[in-house]
Protein backbone atom coordinates (compact mmCIF):
# COMPACT_ATOMS: atom_id res chain seq x y z
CA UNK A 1 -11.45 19.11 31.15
CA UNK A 2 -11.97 17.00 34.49
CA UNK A 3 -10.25 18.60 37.59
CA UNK A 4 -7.57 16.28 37.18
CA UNK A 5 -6.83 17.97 33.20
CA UNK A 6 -8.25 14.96 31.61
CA UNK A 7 -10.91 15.37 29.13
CA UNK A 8 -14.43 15.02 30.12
CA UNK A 9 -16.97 12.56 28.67
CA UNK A 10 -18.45 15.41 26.61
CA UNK A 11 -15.11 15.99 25.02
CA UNK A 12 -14.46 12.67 24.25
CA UNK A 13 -17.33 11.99 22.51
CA UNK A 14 -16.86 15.01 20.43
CA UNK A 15 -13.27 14.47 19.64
CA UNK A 16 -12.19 16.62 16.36
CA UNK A 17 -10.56 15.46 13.43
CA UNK A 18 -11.85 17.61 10.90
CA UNK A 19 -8.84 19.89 11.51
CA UNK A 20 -6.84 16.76 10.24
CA UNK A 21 -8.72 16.30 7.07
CA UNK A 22 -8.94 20.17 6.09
CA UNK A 23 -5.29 20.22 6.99
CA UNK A 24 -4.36 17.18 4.14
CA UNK A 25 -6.56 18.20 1.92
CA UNK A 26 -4.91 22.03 1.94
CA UNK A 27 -1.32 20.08 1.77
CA UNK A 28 -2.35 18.61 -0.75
CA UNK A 29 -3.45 20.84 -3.13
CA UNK A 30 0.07 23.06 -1.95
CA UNK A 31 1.79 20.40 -2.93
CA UNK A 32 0.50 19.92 -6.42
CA UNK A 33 0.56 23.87 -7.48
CA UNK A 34 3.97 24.35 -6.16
CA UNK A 35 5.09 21.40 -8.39
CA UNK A 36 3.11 23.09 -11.08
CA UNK A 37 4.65 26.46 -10.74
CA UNK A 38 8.03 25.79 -10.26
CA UNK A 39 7.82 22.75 -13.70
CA UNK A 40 6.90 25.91 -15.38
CA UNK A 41 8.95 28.36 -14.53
CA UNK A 42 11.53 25.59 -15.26
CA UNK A 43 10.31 24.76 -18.91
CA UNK A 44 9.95 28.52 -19.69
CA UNK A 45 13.39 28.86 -19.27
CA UNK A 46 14.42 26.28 -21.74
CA UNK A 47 11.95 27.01 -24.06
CA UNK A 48 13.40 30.78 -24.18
CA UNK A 49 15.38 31.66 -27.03
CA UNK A 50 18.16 32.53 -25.12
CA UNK A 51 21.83 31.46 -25.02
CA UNK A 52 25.24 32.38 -23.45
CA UNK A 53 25.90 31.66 -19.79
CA UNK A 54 23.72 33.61 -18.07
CA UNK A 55 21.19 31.38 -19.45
CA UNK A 56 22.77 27.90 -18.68
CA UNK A 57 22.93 30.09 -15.05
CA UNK A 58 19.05 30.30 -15.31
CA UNK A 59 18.52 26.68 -16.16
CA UNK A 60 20.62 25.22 -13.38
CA UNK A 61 18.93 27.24 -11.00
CA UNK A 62 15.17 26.81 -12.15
CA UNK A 63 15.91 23.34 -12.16
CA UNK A 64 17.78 22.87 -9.25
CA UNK A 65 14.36 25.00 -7.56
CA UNK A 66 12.45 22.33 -8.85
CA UNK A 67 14.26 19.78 -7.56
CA UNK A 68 14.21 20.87 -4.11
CA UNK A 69 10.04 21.78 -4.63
CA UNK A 70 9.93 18.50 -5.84
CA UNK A 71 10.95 17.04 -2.57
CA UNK A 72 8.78 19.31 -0.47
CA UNK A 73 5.73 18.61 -3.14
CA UNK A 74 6.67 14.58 -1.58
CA UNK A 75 6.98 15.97 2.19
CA UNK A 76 3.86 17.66 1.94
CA UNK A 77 1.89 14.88 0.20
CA UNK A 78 3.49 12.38 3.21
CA UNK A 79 2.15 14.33 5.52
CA UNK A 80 -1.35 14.33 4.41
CA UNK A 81 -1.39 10.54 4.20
CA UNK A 82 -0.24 10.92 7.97
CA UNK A 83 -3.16 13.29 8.93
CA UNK A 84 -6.03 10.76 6.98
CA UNK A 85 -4.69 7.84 8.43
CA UNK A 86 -4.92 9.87 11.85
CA UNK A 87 -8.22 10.74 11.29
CA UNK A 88 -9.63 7.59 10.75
CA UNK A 89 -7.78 5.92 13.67
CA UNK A 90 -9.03 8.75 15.92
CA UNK A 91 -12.44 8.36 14.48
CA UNK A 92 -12.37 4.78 15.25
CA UNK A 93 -11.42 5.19 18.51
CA UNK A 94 -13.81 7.63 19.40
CA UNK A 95 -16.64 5.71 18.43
CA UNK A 96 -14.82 2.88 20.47
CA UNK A 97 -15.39 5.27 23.64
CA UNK A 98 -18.91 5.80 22.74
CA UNK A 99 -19.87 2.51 22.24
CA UNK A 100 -18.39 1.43 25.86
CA UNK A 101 -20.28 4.18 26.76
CA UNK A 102 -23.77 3.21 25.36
CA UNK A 103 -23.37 -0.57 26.84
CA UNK A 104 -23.45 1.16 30.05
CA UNK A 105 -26.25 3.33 30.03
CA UNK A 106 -27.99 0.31 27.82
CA UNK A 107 -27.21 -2.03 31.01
CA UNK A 108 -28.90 0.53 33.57
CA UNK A 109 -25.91 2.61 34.62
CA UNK A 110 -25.00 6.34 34.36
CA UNK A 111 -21.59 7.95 33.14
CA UNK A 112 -20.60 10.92 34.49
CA UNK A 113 -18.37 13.60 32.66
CA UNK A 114 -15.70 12.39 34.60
CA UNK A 115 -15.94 9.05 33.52
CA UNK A 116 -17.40 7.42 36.84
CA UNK A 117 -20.14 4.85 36.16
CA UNK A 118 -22.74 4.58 38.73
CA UNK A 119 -26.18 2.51 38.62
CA UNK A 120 -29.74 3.77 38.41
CA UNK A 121 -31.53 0.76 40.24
CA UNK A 122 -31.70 0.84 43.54
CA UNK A 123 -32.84 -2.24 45.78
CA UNK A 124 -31.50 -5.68 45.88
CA UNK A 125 -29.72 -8.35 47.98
CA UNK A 126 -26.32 -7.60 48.83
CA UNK A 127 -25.21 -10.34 46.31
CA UNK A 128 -27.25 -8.71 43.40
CA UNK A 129 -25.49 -5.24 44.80
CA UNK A 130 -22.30 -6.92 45.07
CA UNK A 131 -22.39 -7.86 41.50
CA UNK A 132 -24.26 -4.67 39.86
CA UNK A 133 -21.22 -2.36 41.32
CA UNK A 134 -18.35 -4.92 39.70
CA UNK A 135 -20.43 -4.05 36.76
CA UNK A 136 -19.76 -0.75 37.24
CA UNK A 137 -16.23 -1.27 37.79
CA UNK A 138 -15.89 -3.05 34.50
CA UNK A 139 -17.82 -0.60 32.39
CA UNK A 140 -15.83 2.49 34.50
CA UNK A 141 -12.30 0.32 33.22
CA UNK A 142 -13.45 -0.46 30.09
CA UNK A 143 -14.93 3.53 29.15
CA UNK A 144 -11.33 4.78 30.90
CA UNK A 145 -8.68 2.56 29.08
CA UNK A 146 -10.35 3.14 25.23
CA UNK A 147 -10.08 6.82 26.97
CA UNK A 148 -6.67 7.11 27.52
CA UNK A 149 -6.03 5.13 23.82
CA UNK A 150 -7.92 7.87 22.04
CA UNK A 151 -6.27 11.14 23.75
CA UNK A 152 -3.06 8.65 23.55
CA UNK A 153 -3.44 8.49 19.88
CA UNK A 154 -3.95 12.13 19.50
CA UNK A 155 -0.55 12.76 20.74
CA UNK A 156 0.92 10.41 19.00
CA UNK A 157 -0.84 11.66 15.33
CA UNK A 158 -0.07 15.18 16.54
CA UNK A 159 3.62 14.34 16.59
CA UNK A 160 3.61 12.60 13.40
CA UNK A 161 2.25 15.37 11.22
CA UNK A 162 4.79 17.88 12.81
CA UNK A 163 7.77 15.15 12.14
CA UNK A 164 6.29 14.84 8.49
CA UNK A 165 6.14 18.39 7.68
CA UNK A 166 9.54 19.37 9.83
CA UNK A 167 11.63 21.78 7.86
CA UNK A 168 9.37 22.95 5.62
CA UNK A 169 9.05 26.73 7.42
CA UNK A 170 12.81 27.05 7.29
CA UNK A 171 12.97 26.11 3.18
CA UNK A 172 14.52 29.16 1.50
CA UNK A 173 16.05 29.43 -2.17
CA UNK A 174 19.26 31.81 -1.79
CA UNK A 175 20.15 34.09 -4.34
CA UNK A 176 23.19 33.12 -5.31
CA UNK A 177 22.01 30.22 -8.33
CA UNK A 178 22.38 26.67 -7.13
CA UNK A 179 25.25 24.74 -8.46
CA UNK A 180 27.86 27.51 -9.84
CA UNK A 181 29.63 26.84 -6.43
CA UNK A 182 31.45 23.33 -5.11
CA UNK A 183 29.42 20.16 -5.07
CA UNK A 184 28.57 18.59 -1.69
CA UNK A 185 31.07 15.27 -0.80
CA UNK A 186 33.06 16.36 -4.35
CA UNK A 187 30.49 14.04 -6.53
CA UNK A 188 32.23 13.49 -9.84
CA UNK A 189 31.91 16.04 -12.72
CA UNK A 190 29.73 15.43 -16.35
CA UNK A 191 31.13 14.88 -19.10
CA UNK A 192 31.18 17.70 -21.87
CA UNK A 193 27.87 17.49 -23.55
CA UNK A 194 27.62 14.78 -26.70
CA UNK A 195 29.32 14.58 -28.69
CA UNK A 196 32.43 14.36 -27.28
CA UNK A 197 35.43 13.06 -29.91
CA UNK A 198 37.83 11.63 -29.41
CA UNK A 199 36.67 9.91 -26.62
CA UNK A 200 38.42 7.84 -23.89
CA UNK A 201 36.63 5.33 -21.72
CA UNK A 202 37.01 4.57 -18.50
CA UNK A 203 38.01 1.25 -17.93
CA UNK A 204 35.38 -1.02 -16.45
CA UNK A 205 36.69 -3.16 -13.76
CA UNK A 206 36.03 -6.82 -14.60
CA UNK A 207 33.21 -9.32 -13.25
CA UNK A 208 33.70 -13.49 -13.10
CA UNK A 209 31.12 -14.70 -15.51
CA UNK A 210 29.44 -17.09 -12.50
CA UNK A 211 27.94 -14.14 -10.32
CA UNK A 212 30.17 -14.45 -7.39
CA UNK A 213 30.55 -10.73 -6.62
CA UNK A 214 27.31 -8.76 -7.26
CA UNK A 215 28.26 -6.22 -5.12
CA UNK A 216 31.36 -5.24 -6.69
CA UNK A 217 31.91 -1.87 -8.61
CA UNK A 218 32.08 -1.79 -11.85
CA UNK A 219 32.06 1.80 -12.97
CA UNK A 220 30.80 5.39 -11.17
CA UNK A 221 29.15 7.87 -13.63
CA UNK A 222 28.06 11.13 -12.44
CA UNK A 223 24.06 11.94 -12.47
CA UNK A 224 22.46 15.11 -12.76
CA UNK A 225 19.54 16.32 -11.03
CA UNK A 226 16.21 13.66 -12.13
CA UNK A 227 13.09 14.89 -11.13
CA UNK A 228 9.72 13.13 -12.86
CA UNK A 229 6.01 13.34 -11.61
CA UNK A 230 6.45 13.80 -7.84
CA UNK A 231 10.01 11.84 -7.53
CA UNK A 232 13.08 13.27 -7.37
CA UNK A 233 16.99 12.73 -7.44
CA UNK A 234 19.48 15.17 -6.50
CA UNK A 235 22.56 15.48 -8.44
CA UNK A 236 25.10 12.36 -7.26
CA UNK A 237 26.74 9.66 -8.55
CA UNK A 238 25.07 6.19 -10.54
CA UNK A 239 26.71 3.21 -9.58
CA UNK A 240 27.24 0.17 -12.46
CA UNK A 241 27.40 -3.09 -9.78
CA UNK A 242 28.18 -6.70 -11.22
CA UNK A 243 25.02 -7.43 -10.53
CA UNK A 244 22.93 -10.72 -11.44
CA UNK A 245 20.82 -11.44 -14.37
CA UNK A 246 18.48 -8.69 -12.98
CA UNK A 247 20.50 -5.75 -12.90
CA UNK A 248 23.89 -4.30 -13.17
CA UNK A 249 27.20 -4.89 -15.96
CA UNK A 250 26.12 -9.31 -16.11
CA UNK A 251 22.37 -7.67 -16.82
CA UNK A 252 23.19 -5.79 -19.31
CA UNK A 253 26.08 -7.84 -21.04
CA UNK A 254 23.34 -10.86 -21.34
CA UNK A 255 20.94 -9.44 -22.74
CA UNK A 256 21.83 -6.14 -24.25
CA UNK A 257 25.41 -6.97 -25.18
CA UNK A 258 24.84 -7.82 -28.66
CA UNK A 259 22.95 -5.03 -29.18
CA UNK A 260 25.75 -2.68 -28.04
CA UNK A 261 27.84 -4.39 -30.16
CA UNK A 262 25.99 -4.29 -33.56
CA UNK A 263 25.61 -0.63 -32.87
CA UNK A 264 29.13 -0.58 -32.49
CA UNK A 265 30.74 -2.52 -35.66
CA UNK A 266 27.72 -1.12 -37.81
CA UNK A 267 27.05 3.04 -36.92
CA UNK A 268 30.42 3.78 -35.44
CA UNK A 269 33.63 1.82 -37.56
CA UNK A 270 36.35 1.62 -35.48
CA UNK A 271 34.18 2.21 -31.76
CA UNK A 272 35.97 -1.04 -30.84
CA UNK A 273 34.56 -3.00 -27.83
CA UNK A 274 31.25 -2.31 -27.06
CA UNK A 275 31.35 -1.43 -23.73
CA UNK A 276 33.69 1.85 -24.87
CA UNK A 277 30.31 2.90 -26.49
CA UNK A 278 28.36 2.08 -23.76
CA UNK A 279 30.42 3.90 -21.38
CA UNK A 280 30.04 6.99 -23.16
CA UNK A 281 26.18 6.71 -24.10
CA UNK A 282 25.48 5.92 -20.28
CA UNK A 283 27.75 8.18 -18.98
CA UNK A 284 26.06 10.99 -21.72
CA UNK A 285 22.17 10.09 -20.79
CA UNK A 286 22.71 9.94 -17.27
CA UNK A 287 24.54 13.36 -17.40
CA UNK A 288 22.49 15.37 -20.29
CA UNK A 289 19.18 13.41 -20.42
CA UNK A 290 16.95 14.90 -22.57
CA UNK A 291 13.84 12.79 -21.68
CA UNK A 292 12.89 11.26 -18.30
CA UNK A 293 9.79 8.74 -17.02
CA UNK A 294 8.95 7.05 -13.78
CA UNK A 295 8.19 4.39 -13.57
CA UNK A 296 5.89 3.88 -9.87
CA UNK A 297 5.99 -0.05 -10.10
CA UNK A 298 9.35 -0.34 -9.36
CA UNK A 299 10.66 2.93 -8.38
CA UNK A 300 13.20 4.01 -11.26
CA UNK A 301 13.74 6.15 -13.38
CA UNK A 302 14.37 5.70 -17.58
CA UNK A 303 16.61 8.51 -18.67
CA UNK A 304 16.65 8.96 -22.52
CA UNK A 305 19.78 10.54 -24.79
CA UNK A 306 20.06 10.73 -28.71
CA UNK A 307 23.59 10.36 -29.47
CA UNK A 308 25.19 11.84 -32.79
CA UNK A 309 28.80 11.25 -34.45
CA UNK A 310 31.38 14.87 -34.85
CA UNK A 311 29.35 15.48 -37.86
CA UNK A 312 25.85 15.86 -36.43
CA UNK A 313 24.25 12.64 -37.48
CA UNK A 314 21.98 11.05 -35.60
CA UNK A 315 23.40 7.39 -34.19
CA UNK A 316 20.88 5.83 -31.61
CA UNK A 317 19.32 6.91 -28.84
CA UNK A 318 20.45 5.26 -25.57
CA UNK A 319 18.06 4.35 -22.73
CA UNK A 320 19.26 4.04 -18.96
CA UNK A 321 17.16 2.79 -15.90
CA UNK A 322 18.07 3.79 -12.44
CA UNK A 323 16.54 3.14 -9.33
CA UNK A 324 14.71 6.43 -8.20
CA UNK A 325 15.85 5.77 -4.33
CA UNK A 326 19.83 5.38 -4.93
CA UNK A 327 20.71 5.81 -8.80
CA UNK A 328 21.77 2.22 -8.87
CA UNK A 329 22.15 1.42 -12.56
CA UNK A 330 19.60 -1.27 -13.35
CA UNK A 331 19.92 -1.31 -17.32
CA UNK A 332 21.28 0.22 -20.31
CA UNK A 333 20.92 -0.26 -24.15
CA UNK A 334 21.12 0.70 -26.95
CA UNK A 335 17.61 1.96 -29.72
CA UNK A 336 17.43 3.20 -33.25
């Protein structure tokens, strides 16, 4: 360091980064074994052949620990795209220091460690003088200001890898199994698992056929936890919106309505209106899904349920798309 605590020229032109690099590359590879272990751990315990309620007590918690590792797995993986992109800008502006610094000495002038830029010729009129030391002064500014931008940027990188990995020390997994207790802001309960006679829907509130109130709620279905890849979705609630022709209840009754319906008048006599099937299938999926997929390009999540009649046969198998950032309810329909 100068006398004044700023860094010297030598320093400057050394500037580390590797320390960032090493540091993403180690996050990482964290962040893809602790997804690893705790998936496992996870499918072990549904794969056991075990029953009773000490083992649905083993499942909620397994998967409720993968949930959460889930989320650090993301935090982790954020933060090593923080510390490469702050490498490479630090890189770039170091060599932007030493460049400044190699038109100097190219141009006939020293630069001290402490940044001063003084001229090897000696001789000269007073005008040629004159103008060799406002040469100086420009290279001096010049080497200072893409100084103070590098050891600025430092800082500034420094502060957002701790941000991105804030919390992460303090992560614990008490004892007592996740979920047996009450449910943060009282989200609403699943449904008993399918199937579920006799069954009694929900009314859906009603949507004018023109559009004019996307926005409007239609229906709330409880979620359970979604996890897939590296996304997650805590438990919560899956909102069915109006919508457009895009999304939502006017999405799914133009092109998916029939299909409900058919379903309806030919697997399950007597089902009624379709949308007292498709009330219980979403509510089902989105509840006990027993397949999940992301889907990166749009950022949602397809949740997959087979649903039976009383007697054990097999019906359809419903498929529901969320988005992966809110639960939003994007589709729903009906596949045999």
């Amino acid at each position: 360091m100068t006398s004044g605590g700023f860094p010297t020229l030598s320093q400057l032109i050394a500037w580390p980064t590797a320390h960032l690099t090493d540091g993403a590359d180690h996050w990482t590879a964290t962040s893809g074994q602790w997804y690893e272990v705790f998936t496992q751990v996870w499918q072990d315990s549904v794969s056991a052949d075990w029953h009773g309620d000490a083992a649905e007590a083993l499942h909620t918690r397994t998967d409720a620990d993968r949930t959460k590792v889930s989320a650090l797995s993301d935090q982790l993986r954020e933060a090593a795209s923080i510390a490469r992109t702050g490498a490479s800008g630090l890189e770039a502006a170091r060599s932007r220091v030493r460049y400044a610094v190699e038109d100097a000495r190219a141009a006939g002038f020293d630069v001290g460690e402490d940044l001063s830029v003084t001229d090897r010729s000696r001789g000269g009129s007073a005008a040629h003088r004159a103008m060799r030391q406002a040469q100086a002064e420009s290279f001096a500014g010049t080497i200072g200001q893409r100084a103070v931008q590098l050891v600025n940027l430092d800082t500034q990188v420094g502060q957002n890898v701790t941000a991105a990995l804030g919390g992460i020390r303090n992560v614990s997994f008490p004892e007592t199994p996740i979920g047996t207790g009450p449910l943060p802001e009282d989200p609403p309960q699943p449904p008993p698992p399918v199937p579920m006679p006799p069954y009694q829907p929900t009314v859906w509130a009603a949507c004018r056929w023109r559009g004019q109130d996307p926005s409007k709620v239609v229906r709330t279905f409880y979620h359970a936890p979604i996890s897939a890849g590296f996304r997650s979705l805590p438990l919560g609630t899956s909102i069915l919106y109006c919508g457009d022709e895009k999304y939502g209840l006017q999405h799914i009754m133009k092109r998916h309505g029939a299909d409900w319906q058919r379903i309806a008048d030919s697997r399950m006599p007597g089902a009624g209106n379709w949308r007292y099937l498709a009330d219980y299938a979403i509510g089902a999926t989105l509840a006990y899904p027993e397949r999940v997929e992301y889907n990166q390009n749009n950022d949602t999540f397809a949740l997959y349920r087979k649903i039976y009649t009383t007697d054990g046969r097999y019906i359809f198998t419903t498929r529901v798309v969320i988005s992966a950032s809110d639960g939003k309810i994007i589709t729903a329909f009906p596949t045999t």
